[in-house]
C-alpha atoms as a PDB file:
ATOM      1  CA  UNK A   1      15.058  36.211 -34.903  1.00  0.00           C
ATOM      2  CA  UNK A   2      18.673  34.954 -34.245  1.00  0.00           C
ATOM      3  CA  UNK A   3      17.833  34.697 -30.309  1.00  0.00           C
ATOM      4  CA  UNK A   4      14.825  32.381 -31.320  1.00  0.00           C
ATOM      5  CA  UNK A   5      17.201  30.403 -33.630  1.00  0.00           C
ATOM      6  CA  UNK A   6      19.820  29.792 -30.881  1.00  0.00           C
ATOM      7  CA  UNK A   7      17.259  28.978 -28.215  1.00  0.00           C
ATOM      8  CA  UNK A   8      15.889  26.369 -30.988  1.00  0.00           C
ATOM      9  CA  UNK A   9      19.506  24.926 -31.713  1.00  0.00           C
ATOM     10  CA  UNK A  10      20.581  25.181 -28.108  1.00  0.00           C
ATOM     11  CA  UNK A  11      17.626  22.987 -27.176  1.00  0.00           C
ATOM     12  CA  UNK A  12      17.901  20.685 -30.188  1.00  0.00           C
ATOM     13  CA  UNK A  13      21.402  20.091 -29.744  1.00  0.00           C
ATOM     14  CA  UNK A  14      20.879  18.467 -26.234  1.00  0.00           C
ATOM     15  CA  UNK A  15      18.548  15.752 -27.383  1.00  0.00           C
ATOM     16  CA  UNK A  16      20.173  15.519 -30.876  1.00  0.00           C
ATOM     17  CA  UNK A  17      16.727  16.495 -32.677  1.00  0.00           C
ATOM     18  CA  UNK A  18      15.760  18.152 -36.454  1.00  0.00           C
ATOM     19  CA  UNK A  19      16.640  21.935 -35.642  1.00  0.00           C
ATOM     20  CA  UNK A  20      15.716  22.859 -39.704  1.00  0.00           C
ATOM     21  CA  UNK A  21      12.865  25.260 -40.262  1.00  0.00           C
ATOM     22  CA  UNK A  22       9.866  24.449 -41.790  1.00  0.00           C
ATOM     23  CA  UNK A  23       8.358  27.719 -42.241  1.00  0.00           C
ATOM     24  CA  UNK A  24      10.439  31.124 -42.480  1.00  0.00           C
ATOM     25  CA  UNK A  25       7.310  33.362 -43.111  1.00  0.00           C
ATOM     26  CA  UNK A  26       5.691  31.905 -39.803  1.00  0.00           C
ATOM     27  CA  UNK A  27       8.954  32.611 -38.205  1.00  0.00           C
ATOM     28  CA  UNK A  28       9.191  35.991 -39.273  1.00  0.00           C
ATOM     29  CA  UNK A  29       5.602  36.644 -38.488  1.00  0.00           C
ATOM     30  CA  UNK A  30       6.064  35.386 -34.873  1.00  0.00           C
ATOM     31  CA  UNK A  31       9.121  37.518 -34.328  1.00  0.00           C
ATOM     32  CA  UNK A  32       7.561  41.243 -36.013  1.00  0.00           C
ATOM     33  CA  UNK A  33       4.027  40.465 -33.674  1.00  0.00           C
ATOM     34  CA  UNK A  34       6.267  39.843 -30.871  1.00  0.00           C
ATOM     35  CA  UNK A  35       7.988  42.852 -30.921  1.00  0.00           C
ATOM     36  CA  UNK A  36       4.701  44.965 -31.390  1.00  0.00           C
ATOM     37  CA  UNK A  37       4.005  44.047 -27.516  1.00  0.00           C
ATOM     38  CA  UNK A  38       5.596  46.294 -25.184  1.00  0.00           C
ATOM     39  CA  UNK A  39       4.448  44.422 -21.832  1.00  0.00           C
ATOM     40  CA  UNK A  40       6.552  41.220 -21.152  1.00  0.00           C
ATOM     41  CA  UNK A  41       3.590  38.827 -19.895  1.00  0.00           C
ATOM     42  CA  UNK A  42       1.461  39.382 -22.848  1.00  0.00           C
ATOM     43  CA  UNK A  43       4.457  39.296 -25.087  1.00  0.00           C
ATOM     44  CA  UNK A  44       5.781  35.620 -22.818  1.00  0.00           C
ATOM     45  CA  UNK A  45       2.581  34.402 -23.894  1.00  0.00           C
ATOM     46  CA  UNK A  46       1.903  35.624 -27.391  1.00  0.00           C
ATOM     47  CA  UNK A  47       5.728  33.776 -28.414  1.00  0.00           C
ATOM     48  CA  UNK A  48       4.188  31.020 -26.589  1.00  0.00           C
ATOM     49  CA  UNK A  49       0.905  30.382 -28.359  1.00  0.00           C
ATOM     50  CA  UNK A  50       2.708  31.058 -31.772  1.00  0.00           C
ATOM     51  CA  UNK A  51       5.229  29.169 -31.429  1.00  0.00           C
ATOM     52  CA  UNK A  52       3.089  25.787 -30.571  1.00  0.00           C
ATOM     53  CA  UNK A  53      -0.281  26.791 -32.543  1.00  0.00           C
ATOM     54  CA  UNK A  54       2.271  27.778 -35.304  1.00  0.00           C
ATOM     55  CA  UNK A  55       5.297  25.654 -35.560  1.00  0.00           C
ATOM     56  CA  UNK A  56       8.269  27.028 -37.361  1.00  0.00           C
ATOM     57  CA  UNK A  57      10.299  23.973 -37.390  1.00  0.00           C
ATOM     58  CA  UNK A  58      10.081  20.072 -37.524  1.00  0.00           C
ATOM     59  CA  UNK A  59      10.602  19.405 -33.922  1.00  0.00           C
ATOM     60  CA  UNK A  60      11.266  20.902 -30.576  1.00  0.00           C
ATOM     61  CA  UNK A  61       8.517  24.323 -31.398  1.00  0.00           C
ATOM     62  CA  UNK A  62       6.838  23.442 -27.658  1.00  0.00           C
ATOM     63  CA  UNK A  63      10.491  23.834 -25.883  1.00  0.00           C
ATOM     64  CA  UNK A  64      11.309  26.286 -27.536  1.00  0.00           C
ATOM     65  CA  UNK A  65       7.829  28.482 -26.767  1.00  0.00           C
ATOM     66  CA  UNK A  66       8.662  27.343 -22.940  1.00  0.00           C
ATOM     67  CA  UNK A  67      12.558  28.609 -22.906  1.00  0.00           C
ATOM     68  CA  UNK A  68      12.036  31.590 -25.175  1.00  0.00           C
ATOM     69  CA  UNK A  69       9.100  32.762 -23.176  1.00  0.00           C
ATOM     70  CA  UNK A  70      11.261  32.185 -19.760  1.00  0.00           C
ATOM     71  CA  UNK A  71      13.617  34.602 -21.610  1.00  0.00           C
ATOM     72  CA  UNK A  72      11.024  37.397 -22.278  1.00  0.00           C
ATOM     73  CA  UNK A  73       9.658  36.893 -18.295  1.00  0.00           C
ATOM     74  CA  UNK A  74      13.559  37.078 -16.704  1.00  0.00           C
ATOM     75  CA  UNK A  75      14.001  40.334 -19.450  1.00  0.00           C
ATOM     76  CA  UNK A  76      11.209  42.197 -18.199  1.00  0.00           C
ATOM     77  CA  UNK A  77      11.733  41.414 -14.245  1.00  0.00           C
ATOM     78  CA  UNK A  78       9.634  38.109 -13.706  1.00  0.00           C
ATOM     79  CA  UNK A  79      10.091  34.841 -13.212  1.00  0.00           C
ATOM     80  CA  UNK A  80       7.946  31.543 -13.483  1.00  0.00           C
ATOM     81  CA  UNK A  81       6.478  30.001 -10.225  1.00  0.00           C
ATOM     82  CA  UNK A  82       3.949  27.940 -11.053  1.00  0.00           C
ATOM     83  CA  UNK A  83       4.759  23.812 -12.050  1.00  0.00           C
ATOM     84  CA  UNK A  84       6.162  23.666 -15.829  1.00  0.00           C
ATOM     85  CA  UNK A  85       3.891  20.696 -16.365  1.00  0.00           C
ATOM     86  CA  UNK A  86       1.363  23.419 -16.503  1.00  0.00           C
ATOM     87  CA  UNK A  87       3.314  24.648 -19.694  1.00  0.00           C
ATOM     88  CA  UNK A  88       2.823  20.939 -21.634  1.00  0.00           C
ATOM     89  CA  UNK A  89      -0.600  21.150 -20.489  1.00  0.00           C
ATOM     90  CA  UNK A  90      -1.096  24.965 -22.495  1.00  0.00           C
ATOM     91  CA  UNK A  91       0.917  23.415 -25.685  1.00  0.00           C
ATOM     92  CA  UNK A  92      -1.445  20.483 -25.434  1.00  0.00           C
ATOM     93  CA  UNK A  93      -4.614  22.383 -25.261  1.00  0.00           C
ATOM     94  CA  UNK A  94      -3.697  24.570 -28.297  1.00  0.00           C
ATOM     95  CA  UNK A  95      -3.013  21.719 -30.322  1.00  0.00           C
ATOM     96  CA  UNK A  96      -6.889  20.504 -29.112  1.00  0.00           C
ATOM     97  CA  UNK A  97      -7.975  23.633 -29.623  1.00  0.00           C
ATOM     98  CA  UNK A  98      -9.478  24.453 -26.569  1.00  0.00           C
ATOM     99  CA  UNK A  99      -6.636  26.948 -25.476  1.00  0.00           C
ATOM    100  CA  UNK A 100      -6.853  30.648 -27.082  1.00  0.00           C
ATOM    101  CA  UNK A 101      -3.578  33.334 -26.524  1.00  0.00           C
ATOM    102  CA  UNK A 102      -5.818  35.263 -23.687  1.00  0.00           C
ATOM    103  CA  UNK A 103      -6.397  31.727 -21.489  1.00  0.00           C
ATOM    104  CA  UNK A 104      -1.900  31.472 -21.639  1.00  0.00           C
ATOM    105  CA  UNK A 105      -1.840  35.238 -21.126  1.00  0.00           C
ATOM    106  CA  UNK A 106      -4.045  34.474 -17.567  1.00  0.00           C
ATOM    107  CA  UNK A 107      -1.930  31.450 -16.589  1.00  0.00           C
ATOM    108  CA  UNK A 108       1.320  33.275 -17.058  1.00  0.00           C
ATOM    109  CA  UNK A 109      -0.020  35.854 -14.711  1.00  0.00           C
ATOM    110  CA  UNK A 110      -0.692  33.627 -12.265  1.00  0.00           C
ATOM    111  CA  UNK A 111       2.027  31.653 -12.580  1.00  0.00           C
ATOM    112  CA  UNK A 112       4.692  34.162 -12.429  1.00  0.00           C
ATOM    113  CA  UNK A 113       6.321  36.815  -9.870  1.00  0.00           C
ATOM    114  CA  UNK A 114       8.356  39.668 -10.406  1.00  0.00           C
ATOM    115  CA  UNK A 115      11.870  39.130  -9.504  1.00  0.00           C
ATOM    116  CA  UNK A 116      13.946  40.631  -6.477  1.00  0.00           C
ATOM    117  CA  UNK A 117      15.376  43.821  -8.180  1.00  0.00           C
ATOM    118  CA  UNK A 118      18.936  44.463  -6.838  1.00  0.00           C
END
């Protein structure tokens, strides 16, 4: 939970933004289900969905979903290729409603290659 709270800060310190938390529980719930999920993809986009469907704090939750996810993806060997407009267009959808976890699961598989391993 601390790395999610210094990605949030990190991010909220740059454009001078709210960094408090609105909801500990849904932090703590997004953080234990995370760590249940071994593979990195489904795991990117799991912290991403819950993250923006969920939001843990007053501002910044859909920046915060893109960076921490970015994280999990580098940690497990991959990186994002696809545009990261394609990101804003996932948070928007779950906030319509017409995005579910498995449709962010599929786009991060498409949208991502595994790194050069040295």
């Amino acid at each position: 939970m601390d790395r999610v709270l210094d990605v949030h800060a990190r991010i909220l310190r740059e454009r001078m933004g709210d960094c408090r938390i609105t909801s500990e529980a849904v932090l703590h719930e997004m953080v234990f289900r995370a760590n249940l999920v071994l593979a990195c993809i489904p795991r990117a986009a799991l912290v991403f969905y819950l993250l923006c469907a969920y939001p843990p704090f007053r501002e910044g939750n859909e920046e915060t979903a893109a960076a921490l996810s970015g994280e999990i993806l580098l940690a497990g060997g991959y990186r994002m290729t696809g545009d990261p407009a394609g990101l804003d267009d996932l948070a928007a959808g779950i906030h319509a409603f017409t995005i579910e976890q498995e449709d962010i699961e599929r786009w991060f598989r498409e949208n991502t290659r595994e790194s050069v391993r040295r």
